[in-house]
N, C-alpha and C. Protein backbone atom coordinates (compact mmCIF):
# COMPACT_ATOMS: atom_id res chain seq x y z
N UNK A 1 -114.51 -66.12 82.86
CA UNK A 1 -113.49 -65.11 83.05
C UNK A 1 -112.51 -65.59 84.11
N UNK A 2 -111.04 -65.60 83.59
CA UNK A 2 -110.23 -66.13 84.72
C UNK A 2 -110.16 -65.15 86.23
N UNK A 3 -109.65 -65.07 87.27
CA UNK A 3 -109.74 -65.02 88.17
C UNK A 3 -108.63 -63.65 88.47
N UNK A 4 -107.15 -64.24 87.82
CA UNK A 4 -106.36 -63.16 87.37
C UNK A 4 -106.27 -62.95 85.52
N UNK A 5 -106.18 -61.97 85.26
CA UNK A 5 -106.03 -61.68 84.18
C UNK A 5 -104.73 -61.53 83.35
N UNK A 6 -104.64 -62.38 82.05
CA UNK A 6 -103.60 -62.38 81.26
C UNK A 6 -102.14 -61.46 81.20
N UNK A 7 -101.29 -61.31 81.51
CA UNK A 7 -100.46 -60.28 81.52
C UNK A 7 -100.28 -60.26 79.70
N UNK A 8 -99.57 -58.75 79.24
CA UNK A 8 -99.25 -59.05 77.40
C UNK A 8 -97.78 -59.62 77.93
N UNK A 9 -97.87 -60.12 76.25
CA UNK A 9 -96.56 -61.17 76.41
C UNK A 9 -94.77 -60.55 76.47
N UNK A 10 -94.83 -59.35 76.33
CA UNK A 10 -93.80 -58.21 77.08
C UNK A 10 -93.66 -57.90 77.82
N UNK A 11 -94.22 -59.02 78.92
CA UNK A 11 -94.19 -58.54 80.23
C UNK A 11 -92.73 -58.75 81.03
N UNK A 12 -92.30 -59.83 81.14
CA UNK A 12 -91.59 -60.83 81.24
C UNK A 12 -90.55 -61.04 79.96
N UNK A 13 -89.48 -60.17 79.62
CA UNK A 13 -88.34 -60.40 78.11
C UNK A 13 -87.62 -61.45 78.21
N UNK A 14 -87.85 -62.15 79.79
CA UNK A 14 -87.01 -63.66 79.78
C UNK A 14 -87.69 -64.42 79.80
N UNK A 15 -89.07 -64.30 79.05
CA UNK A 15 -89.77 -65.21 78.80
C UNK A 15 -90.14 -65.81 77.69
N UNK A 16 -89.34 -64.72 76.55
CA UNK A 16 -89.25 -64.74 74.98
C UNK A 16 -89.44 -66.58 74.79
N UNK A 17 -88.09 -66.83 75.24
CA UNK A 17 -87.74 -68.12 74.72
C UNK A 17 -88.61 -68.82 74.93
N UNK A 18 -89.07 -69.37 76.19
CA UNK A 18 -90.61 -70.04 76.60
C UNK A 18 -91.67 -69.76 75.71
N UNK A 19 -92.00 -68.74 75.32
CA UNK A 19 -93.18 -68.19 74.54
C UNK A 19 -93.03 -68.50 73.28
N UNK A 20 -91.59 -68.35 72.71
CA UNK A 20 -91.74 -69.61 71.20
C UNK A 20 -91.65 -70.89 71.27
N UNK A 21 -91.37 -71.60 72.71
CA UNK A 21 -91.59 -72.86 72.54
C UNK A 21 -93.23 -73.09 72.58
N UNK A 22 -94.25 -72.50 72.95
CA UNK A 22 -95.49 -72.69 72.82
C UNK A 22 -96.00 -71.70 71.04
N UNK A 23 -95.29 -71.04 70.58
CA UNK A 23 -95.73 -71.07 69.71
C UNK A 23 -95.31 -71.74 68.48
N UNK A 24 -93.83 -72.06 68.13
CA UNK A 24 -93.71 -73.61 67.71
C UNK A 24 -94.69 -74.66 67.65
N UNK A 25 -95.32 -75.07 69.05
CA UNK A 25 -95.87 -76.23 69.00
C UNK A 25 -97.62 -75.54 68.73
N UNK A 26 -98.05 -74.91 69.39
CA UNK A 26 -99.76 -74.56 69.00
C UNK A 26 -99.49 -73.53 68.22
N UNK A 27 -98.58 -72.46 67.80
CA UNK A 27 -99.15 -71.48 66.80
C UNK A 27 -99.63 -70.10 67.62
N UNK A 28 -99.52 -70.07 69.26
CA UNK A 28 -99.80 -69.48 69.95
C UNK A 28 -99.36 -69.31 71.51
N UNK A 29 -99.37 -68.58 71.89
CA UNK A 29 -99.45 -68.61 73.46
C UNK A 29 -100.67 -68.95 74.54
N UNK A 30 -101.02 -69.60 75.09
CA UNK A 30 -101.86 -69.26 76.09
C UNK A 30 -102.20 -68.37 76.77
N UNK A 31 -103.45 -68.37 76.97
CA UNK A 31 -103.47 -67.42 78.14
C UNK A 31 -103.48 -67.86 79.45
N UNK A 32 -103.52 -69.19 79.29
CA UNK A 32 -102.74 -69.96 81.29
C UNK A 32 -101.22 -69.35 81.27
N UNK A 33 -100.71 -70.01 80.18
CA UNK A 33 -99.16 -69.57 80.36
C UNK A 33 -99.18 -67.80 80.46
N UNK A 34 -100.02 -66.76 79.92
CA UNK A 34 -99.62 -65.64 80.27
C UNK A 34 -100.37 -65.15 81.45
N UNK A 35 -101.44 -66.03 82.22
CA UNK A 35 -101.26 -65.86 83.64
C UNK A 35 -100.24 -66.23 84.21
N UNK A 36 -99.75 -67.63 84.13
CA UNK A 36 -98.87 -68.11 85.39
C UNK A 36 -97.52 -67.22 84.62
N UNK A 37 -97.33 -66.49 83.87
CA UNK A 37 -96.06 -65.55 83.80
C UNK A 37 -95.85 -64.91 84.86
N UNK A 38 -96.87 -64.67 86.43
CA UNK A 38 -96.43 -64.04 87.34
C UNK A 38 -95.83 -64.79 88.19
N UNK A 39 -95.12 -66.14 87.91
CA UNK A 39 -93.71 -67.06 88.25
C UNK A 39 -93.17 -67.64 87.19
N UNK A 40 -92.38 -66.38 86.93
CA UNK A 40 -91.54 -67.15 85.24
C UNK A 40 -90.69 -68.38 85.18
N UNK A 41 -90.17 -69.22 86.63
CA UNK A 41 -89.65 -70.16 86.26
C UNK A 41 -90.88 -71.33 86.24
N UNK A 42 -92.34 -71.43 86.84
CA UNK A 42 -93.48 -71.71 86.52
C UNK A 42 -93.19 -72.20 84.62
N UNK A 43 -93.40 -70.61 84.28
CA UNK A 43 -93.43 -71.17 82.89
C UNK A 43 -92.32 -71.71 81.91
N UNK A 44 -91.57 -71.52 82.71
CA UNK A 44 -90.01 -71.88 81.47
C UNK A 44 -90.15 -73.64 81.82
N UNK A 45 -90.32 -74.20 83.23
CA UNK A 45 -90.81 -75.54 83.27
C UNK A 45 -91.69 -76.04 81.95
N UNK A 46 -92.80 -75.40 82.71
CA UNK A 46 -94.03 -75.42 81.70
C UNK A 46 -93.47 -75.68 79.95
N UNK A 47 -92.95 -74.72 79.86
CA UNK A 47 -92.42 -74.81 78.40
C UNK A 47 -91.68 -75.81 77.68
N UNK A 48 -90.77 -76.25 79.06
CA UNK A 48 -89.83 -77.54 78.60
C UNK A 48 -90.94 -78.81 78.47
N UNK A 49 -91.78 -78.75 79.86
CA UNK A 49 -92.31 -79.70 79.08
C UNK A 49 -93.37 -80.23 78.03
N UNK A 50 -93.72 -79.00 77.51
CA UNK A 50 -94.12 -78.84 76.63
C UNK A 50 -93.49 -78.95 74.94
N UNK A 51 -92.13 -78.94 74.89
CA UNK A 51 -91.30 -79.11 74.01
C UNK A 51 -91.10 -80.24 74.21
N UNK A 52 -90.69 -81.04 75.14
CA UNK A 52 -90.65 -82.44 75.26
C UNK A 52 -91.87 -83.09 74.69
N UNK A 53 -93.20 -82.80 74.95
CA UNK A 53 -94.14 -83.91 74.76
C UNK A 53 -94.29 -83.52 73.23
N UNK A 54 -94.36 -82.22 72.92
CA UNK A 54 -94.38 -82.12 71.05
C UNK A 54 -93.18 -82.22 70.25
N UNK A 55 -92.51 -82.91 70.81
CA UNK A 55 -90.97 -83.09 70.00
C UNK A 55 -91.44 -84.06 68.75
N UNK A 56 -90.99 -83.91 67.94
CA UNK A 56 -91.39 -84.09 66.42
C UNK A 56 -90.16 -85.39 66.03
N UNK A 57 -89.06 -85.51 67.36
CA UNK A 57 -88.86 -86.98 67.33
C UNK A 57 -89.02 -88.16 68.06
N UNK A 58 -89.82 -87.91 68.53
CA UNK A 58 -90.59 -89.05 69.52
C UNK A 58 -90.73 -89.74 69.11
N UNK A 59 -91.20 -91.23 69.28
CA UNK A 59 -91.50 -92.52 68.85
C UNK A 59 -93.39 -92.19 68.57
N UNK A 60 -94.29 -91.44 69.19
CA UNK A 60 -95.62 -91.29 68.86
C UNK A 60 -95.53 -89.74 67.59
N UNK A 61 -96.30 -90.61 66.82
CA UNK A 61 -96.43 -88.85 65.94
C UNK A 61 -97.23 -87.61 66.64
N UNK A 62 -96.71 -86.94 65.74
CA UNK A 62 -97.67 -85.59 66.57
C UNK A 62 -98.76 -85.43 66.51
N UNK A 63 -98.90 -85.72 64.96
CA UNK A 63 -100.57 -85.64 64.39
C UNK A 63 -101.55 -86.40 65.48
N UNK A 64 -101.14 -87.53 66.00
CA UNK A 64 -101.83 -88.41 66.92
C UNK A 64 -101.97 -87.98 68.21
N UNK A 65 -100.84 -87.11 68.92
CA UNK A 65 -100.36 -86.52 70.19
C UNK A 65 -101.65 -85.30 70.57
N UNK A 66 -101.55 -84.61 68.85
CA UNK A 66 -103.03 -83.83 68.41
C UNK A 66 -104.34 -84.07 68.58
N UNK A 67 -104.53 -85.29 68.12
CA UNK A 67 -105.62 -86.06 68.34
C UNK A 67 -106.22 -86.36 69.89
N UNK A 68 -105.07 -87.24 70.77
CA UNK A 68 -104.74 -87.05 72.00
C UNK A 68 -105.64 -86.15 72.29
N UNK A 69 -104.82 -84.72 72.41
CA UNK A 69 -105.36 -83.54 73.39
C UNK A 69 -106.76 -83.32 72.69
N UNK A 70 -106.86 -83.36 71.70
CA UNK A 70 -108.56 -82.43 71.09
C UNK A 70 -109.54 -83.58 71.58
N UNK A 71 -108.80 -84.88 71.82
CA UNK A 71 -110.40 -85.67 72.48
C UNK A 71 -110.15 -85.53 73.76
N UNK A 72 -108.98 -85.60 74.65
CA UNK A 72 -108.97 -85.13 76.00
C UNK A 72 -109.94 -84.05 76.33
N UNK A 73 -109.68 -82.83 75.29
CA UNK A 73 -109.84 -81.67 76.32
C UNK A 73 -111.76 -81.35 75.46
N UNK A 74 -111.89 -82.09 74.56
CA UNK A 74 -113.57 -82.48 74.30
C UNK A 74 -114.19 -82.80 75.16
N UNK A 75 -113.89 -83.79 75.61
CA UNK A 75 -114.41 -85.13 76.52
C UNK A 75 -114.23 -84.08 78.06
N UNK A 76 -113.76 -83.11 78.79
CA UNK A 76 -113.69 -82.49 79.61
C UNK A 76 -114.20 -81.06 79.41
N UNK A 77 -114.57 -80.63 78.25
CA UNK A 77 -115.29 -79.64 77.69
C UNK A 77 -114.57 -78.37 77.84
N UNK A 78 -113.16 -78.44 77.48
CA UNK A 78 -112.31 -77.50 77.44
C UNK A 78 -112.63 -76.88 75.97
N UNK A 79 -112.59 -75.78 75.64
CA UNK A 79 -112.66 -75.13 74.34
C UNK A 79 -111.42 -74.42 73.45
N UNK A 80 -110.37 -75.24 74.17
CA UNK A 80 -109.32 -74.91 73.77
C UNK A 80 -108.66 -75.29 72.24
């Protein structure tokens, strides 16, 4: 159980834009990103660079970028 708890994602309406750049790329929001929404320029960072590393014109594919994180966050026993 996190420590602070998730805000809903209406918390923050200038955070819209941020919040489809994470759902673009996972299909979802976090619930890190809707903790750290209690410093929204925190997440609008967050978001850019998050659009940066899943940009779909990069020189690495995504499918692989995918791969990437699911053995990263295995191998550290994240269940994300």
């Amino acid at each position: 159980m996190p420590r602070l708890a998730p805000l809903p994602r209406d918390t923050n309406p200038e955070l819209a834009e941020a919040f489809q750049a994470y759902v673009k790329s996972l299909g979802f929001v976090p619930n890190s990103v809707l903790i750290m929404q209690r410093r929204p320029k925190l997440v609008k960072a967050l978001a850019q660079l998050a659009s940066a590393i899943w940009d779909p014109q990069s020189e690495v594919p995504v499918s692989f970028k995918r791969l990437l994180a699911y053995m990263a966050s295995k191998t550290h026993g994240c269940h994300y």
